[in-house]
Protein backbone atom coordinates (compact mmCIF):
# COMPACT_ATOMS: atom_id res chain seq x y z
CA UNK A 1 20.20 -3.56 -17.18
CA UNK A 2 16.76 -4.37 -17.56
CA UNK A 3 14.50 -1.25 -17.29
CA UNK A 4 11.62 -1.19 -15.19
CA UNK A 5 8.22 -0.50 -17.48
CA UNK A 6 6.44 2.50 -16.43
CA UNK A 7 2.96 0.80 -15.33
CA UNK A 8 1.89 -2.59 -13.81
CA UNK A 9 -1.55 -3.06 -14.13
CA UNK A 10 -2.54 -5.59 -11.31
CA UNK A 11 -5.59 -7.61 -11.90
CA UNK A 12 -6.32 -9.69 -8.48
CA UNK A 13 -8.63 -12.56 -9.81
CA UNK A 14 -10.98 -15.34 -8.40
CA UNK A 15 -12.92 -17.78 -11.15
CA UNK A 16 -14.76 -15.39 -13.42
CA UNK A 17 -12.84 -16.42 -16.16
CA UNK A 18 -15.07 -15.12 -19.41
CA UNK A 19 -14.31 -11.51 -17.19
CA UNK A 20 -11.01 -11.97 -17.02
CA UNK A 21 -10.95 -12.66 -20.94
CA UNK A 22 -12.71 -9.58 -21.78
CA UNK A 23 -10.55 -7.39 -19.71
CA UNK A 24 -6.76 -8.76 -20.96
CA UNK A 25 -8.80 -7.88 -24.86
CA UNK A 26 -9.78 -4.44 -23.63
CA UNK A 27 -5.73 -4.46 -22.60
CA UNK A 28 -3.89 -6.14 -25.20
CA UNK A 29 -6.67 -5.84 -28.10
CA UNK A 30 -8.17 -2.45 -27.69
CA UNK A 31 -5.29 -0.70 -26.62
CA UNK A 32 -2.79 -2.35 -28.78
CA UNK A 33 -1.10 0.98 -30.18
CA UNK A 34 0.59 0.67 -26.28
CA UNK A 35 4.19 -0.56 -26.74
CA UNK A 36 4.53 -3.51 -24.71
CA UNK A 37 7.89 -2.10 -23.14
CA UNK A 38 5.57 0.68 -21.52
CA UNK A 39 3.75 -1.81 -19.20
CA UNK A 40 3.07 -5.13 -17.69
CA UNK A 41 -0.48 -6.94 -16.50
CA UNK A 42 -0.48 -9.02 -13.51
CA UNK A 43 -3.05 -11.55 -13.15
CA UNK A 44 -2.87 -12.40 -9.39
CA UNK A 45 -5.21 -15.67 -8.77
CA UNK A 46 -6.36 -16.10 -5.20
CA UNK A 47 -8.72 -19.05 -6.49
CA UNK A 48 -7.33 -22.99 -4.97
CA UNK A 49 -9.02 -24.16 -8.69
CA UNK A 50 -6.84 -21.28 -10.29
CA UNK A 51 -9.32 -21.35 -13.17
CA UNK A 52 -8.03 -18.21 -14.77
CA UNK A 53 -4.86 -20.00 -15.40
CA UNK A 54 -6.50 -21.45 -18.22
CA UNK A 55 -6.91 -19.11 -20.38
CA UNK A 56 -3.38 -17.00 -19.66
CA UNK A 57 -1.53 -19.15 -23.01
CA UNK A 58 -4.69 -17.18 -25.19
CA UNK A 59 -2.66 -14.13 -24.40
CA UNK A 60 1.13 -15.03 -25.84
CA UNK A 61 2.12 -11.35 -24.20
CA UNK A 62 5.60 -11.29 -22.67
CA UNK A 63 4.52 -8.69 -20.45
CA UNK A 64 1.37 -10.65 -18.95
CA UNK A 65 2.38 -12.36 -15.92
CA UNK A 66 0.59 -14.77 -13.98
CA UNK A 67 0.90 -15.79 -10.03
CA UNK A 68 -1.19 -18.07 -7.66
CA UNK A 69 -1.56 -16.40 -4.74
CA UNK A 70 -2.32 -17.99 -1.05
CA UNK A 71 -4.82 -15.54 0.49
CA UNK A 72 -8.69 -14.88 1.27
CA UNK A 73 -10.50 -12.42 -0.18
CA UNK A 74 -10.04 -8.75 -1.27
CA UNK A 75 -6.44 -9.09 0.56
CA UNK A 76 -5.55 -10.05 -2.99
CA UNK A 77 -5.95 -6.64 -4.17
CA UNK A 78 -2.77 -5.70 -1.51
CA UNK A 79 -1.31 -8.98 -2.51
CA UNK A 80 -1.19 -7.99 -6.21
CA UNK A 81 0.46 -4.80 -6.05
CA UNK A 82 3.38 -7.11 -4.63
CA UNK A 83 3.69 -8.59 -7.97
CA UNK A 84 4.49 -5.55 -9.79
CA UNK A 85 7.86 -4.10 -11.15
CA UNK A 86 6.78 -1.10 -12.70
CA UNK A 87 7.49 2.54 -11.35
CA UNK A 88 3.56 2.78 -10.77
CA UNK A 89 1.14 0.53 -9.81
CA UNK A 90 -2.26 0.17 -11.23
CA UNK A 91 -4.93 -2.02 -9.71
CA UNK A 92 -7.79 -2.86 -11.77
CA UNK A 93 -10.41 -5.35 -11.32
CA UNK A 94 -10.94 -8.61 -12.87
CA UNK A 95 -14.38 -7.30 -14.60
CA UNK A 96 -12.60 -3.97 -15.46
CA UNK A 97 -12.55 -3.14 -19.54
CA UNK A 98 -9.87 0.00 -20.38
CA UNK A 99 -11.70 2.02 -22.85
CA UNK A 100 -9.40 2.42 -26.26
CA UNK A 101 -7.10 4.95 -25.77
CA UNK A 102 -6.97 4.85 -22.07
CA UNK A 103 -3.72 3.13 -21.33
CA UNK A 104 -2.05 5.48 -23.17
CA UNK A 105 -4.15 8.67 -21.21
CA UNK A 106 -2.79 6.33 -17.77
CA UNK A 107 0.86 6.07 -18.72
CA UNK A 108 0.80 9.78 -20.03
CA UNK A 109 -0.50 11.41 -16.67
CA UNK A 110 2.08 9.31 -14.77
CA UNK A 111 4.86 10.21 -16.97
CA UNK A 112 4.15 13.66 -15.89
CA UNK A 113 3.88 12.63 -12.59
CA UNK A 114 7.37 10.91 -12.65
CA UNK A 115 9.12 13.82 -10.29
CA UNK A 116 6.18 14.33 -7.62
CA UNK A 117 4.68 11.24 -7.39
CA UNK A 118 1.54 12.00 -6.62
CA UNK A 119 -1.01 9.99 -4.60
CA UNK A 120 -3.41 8.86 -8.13
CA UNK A 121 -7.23 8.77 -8.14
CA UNK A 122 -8.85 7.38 -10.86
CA UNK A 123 -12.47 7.95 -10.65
CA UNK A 124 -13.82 7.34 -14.15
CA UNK A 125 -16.22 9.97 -14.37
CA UNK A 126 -18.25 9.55 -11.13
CA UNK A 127 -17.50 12.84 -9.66
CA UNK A 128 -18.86 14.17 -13.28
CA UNK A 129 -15.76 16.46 -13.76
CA UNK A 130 -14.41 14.16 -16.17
CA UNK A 131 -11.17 16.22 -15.93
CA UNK A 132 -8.24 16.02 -14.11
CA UNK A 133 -7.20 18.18 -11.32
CA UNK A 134 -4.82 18.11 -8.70
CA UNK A 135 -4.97 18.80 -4.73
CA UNK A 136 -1.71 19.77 -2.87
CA UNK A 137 -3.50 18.81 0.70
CA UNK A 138 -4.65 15.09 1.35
CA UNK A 139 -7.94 17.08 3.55
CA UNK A 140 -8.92 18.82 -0.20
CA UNK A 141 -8.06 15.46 -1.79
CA UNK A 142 -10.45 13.68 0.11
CA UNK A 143 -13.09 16.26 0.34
CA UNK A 144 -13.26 16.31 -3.58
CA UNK A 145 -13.09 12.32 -3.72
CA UNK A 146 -15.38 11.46 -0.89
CA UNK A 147 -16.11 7.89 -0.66
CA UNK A 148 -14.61 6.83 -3.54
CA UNK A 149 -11.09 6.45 -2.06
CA UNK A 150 -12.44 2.97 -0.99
CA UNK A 151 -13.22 1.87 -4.62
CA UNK A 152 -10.14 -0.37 -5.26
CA UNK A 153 -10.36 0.33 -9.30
CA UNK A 154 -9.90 4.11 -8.44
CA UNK A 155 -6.41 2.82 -6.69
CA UNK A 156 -3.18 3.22 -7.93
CA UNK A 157 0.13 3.67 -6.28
CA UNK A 158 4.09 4.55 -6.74
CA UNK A 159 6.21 1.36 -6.33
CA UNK A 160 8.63 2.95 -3.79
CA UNK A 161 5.54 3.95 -2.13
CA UNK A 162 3.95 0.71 -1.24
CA UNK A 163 6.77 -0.94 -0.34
CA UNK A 164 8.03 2.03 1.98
CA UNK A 165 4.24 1.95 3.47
CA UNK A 166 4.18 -1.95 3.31
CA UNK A 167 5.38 -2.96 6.80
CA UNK A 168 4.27 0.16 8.70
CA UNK A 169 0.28 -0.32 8.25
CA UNK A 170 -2.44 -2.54 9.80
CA UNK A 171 -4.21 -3.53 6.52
CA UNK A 172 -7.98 -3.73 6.94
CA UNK A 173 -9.07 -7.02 5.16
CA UNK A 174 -11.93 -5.36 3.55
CA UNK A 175 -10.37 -2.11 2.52
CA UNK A 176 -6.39 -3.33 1.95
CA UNK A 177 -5.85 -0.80 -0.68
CA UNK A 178 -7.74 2.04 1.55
CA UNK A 179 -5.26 1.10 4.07
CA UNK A 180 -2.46 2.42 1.75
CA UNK A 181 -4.32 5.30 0.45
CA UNK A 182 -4.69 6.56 4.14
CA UNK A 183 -0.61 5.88 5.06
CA UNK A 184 -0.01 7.97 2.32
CA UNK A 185 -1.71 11.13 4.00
CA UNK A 186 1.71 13.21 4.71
CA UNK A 187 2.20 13.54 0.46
CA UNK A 188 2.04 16.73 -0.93
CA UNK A 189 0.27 16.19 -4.23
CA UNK A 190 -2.47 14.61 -5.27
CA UNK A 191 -4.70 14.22 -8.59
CA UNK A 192 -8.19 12.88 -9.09
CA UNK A 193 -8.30 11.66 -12.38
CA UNK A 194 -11.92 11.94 -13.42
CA UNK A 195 -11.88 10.87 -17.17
CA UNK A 196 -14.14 7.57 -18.26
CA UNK A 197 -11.16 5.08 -19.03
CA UNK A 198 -13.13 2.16 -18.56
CA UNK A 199 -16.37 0.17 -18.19
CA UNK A 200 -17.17 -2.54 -15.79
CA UNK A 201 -18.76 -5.38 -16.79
CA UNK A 202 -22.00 -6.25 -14.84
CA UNK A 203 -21.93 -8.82 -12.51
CA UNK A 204 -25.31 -10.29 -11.71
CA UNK A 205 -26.32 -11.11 -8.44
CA UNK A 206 -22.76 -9.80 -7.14
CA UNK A 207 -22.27 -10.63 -3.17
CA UNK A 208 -20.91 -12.55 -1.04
CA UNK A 209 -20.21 -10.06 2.35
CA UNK A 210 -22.05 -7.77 4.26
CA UNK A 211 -21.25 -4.47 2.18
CA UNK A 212 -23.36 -2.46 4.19
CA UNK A 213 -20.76 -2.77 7.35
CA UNK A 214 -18.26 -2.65 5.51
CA UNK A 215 -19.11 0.47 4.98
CA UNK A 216 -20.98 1.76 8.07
CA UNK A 217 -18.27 0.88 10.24
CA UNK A 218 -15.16 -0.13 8.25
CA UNK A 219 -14.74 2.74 5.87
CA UNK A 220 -16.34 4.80 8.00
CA UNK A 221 -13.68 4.20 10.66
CA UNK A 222 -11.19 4.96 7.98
CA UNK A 223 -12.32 9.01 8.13
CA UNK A 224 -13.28 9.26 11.68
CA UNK A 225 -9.29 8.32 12.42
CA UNK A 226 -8.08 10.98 10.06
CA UNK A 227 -10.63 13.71 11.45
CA UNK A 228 -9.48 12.13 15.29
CA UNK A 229 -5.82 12.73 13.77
CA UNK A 230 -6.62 16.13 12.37
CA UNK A 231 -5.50 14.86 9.17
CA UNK A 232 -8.51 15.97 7.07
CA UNK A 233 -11.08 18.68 8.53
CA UNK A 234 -14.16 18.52 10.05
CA UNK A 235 -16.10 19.66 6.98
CA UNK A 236 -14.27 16.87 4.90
CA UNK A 237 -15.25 14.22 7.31
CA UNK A 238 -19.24 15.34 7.20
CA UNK A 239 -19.36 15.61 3.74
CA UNK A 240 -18.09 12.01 3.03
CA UNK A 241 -20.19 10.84 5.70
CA UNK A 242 -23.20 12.95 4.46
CA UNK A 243 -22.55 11.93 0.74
CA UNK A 244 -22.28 8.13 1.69
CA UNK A 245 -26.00 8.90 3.33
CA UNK A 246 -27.48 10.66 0.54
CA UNK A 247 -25.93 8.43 -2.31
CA UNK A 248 -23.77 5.70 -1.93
CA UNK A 249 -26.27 4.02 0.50
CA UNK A 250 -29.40 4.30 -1.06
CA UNK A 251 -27.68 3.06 -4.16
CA UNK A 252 -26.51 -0.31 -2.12
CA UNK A 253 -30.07 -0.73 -0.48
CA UNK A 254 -31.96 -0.09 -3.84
CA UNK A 255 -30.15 -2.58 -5.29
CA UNK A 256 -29.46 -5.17 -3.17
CA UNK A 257 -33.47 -4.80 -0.99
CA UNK A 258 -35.62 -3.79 -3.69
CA UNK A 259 -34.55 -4.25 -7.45
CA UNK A 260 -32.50 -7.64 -6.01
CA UNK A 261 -29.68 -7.49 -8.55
CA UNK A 262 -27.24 -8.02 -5.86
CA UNK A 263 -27.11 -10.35 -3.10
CA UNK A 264 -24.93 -8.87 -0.42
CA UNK A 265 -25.66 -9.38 3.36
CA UNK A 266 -27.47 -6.47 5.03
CA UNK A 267 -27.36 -8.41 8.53
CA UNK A 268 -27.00 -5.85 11.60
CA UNK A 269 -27.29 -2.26 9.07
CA UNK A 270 -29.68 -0.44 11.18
CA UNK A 271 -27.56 -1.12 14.23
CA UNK A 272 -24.11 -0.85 12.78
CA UNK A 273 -25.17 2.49 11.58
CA UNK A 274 -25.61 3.66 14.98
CA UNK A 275 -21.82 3.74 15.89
CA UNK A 276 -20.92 6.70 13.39
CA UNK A 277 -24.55 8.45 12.31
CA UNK A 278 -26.97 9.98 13.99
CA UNK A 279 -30.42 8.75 15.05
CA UNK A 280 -32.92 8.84 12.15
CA UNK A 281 -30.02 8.32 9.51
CA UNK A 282 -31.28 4.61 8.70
CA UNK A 283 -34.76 5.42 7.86
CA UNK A 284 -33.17 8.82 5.68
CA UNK A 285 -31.65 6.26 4.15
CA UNK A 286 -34.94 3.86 3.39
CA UNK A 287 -36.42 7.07 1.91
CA UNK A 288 -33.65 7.82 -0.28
CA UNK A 289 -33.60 4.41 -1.73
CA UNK A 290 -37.33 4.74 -3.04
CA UNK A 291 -36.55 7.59 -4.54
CA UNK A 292 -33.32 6.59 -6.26
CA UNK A 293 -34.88 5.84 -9.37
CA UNK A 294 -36.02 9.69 -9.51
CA UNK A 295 -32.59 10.69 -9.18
CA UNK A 296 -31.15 8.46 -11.63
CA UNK A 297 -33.49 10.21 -14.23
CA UNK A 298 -32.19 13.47 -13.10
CA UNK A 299 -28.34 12.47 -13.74
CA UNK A 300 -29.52 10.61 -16.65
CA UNK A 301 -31.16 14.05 -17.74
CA UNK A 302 -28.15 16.01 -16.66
CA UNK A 303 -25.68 14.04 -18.16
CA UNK A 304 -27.08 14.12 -21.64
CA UNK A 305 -27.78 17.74 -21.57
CA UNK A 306 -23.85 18.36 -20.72
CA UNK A 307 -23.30 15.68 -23.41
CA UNK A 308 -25.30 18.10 -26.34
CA UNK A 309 -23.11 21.32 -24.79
CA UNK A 310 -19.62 19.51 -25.71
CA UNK A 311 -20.60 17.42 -28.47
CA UNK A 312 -18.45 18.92 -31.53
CA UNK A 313 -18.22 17.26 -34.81
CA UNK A 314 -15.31 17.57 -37.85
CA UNK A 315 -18.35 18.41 -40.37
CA UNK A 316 -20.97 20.88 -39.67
CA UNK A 317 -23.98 19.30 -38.76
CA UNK A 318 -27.21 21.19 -37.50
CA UNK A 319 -28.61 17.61 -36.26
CA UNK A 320 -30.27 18.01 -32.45
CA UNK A 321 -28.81 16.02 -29.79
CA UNK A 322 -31.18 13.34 -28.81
């Protein structure tokens, strides 16, 4: 009997091949201390040119699979969970490099996870706890992750799971993986895992949709069903709403309006944020985005200063943290 491996790491993938490269090295290169028994990658390639497919004989891995898969858009993140045979299932995008060491922190939190099977967070540091904790009510889980249960690299999900949750759900096109997240509501654990495991690659001039409704009214209508359902609290639904105001907005608008690093469609924001925010929230937001830079110096600031406080070294060393 063939024994599942414990993790499939599921890499939905169009074009960006040099990406793709980078992130099977971060897997197979940087992490090679990993037995290979332990996991599998799955390279699911949504693309009619199936470009990656190119490159998959550089990486002679029995565990790397590869599949061309007939769908539009970021249904292939849904589409490569499918894929996967392993007990948990990983998704991580195509411009997604594991840090060394981090495959083996992932496979030892969901060993210990192997009885409860917890709904997984993986927020790599942006909540700044850089720890990991664990919530036994999904309203506390998703008051301490906020928006980022839409960020599909954060996703991960037990096998028996997604395929219990697979026919019961409406999947939202944009949000497929946020649509599984949400089913899975009724659990009675949960972790955010806050430790920096990886580093995205930047993508220049990334685009291609109209992010800001996505947002405004997709994700949005995401919480305002569980609040509507009493699933998570009142309090849990302002605060995402309030810190997708205050951060996650201003951070789109800065740089897709003024710095013009990214190109997504803003077509219809103003208006679209009428359905879920008050009056006034759209020019809050405009504010915010001028000032972003200032905050950026503050975390920037911040982040350093907690840096110096747990910086330890092997050999004494009276050197300042600069």
């Amino acid at each position: 009997m063939v024994m599942s491996p414990l993790i499939s790491i599921c890499i939905p993938c169009y074009k960006r091949v040099d990406y793709v490269i980078n992130t099977l090295n971060s897997i197979y290169r940087d992490n090679s201390d990993v037995s290979l028994d332990l996991y599998e990658v799955i390279i699911s390639d949504n693309d009619p040119q199936k470009e990656v497919l190119s490159i998959i004989d550089q990486f002679n891995y029995p565990n790397l699979k590869y599949y061309y898969t007939e769908c539009e858009g970021f249904v292939n993140s849904y589409m490569s969970l499918k894929y996967g045979e392993g007990k948990f299932l990983k998704l991580l995008n195509s411009q997604t490099c594991l840090k060394k060491g981090s495959l083996a922190a992932l496979l030892e939190l969901v060993e210990q996870d192997l009885e409860k099977h917890s709904v997984i967070l993986s927020t790599n540091g942006q909540l700044e706890r850089f720890n990991t904790v664990v919530y036994k009510s999904f309203d506390e889980f998703m008051y301490a992750s906020s928006y980022y249960t839409s960020w599909s690299n954060a996703f991960g999900v037990w096998r028996d799971d997604y395929e219990k949750k697979t026919h019961d759900i409406v999947l939202n096109d944009l949000f497929p993986h946020t649509s599984v997240l949400m089913a899975l509501s009724n659990k009675s654990s949960f972790i955010i895992d806050d430790r920096k495991l990886f580093d995205i690659q930047k993508i220049f001039k990334k685009g291609g949709h109209n992010m800001f409704k996505s947002f405004s009214i997709d994700y949005t209508s995401f919480i305002e069903n569980k609040k509507n359902t009493k699933e998570i609290s009142l309090a849990t639904y302002s605060k995402i709403k309030s810190d997708l105001v205050s951060k996650f907005f201003p951070h789109l608008y800065f740089k897709t309006k003024i710095l013009r690093v990214d190109s997504y469609d803003s077509e219809g924001f103003k208006q679209n944020l009428n359905k879920y925010y008050s009056r006034g929230t759209y020019w809050r937001i405009i504010i915010l985005s001028w000032l972003y830079p200032v905050s950026l110096l503050v975390k920037y600031i911040k982040n350093r200063f907690v840096s110096c406080l747990l910086y330890t070294s092997d050999a004494a060393d009276d050197t300042p943290c600069v």
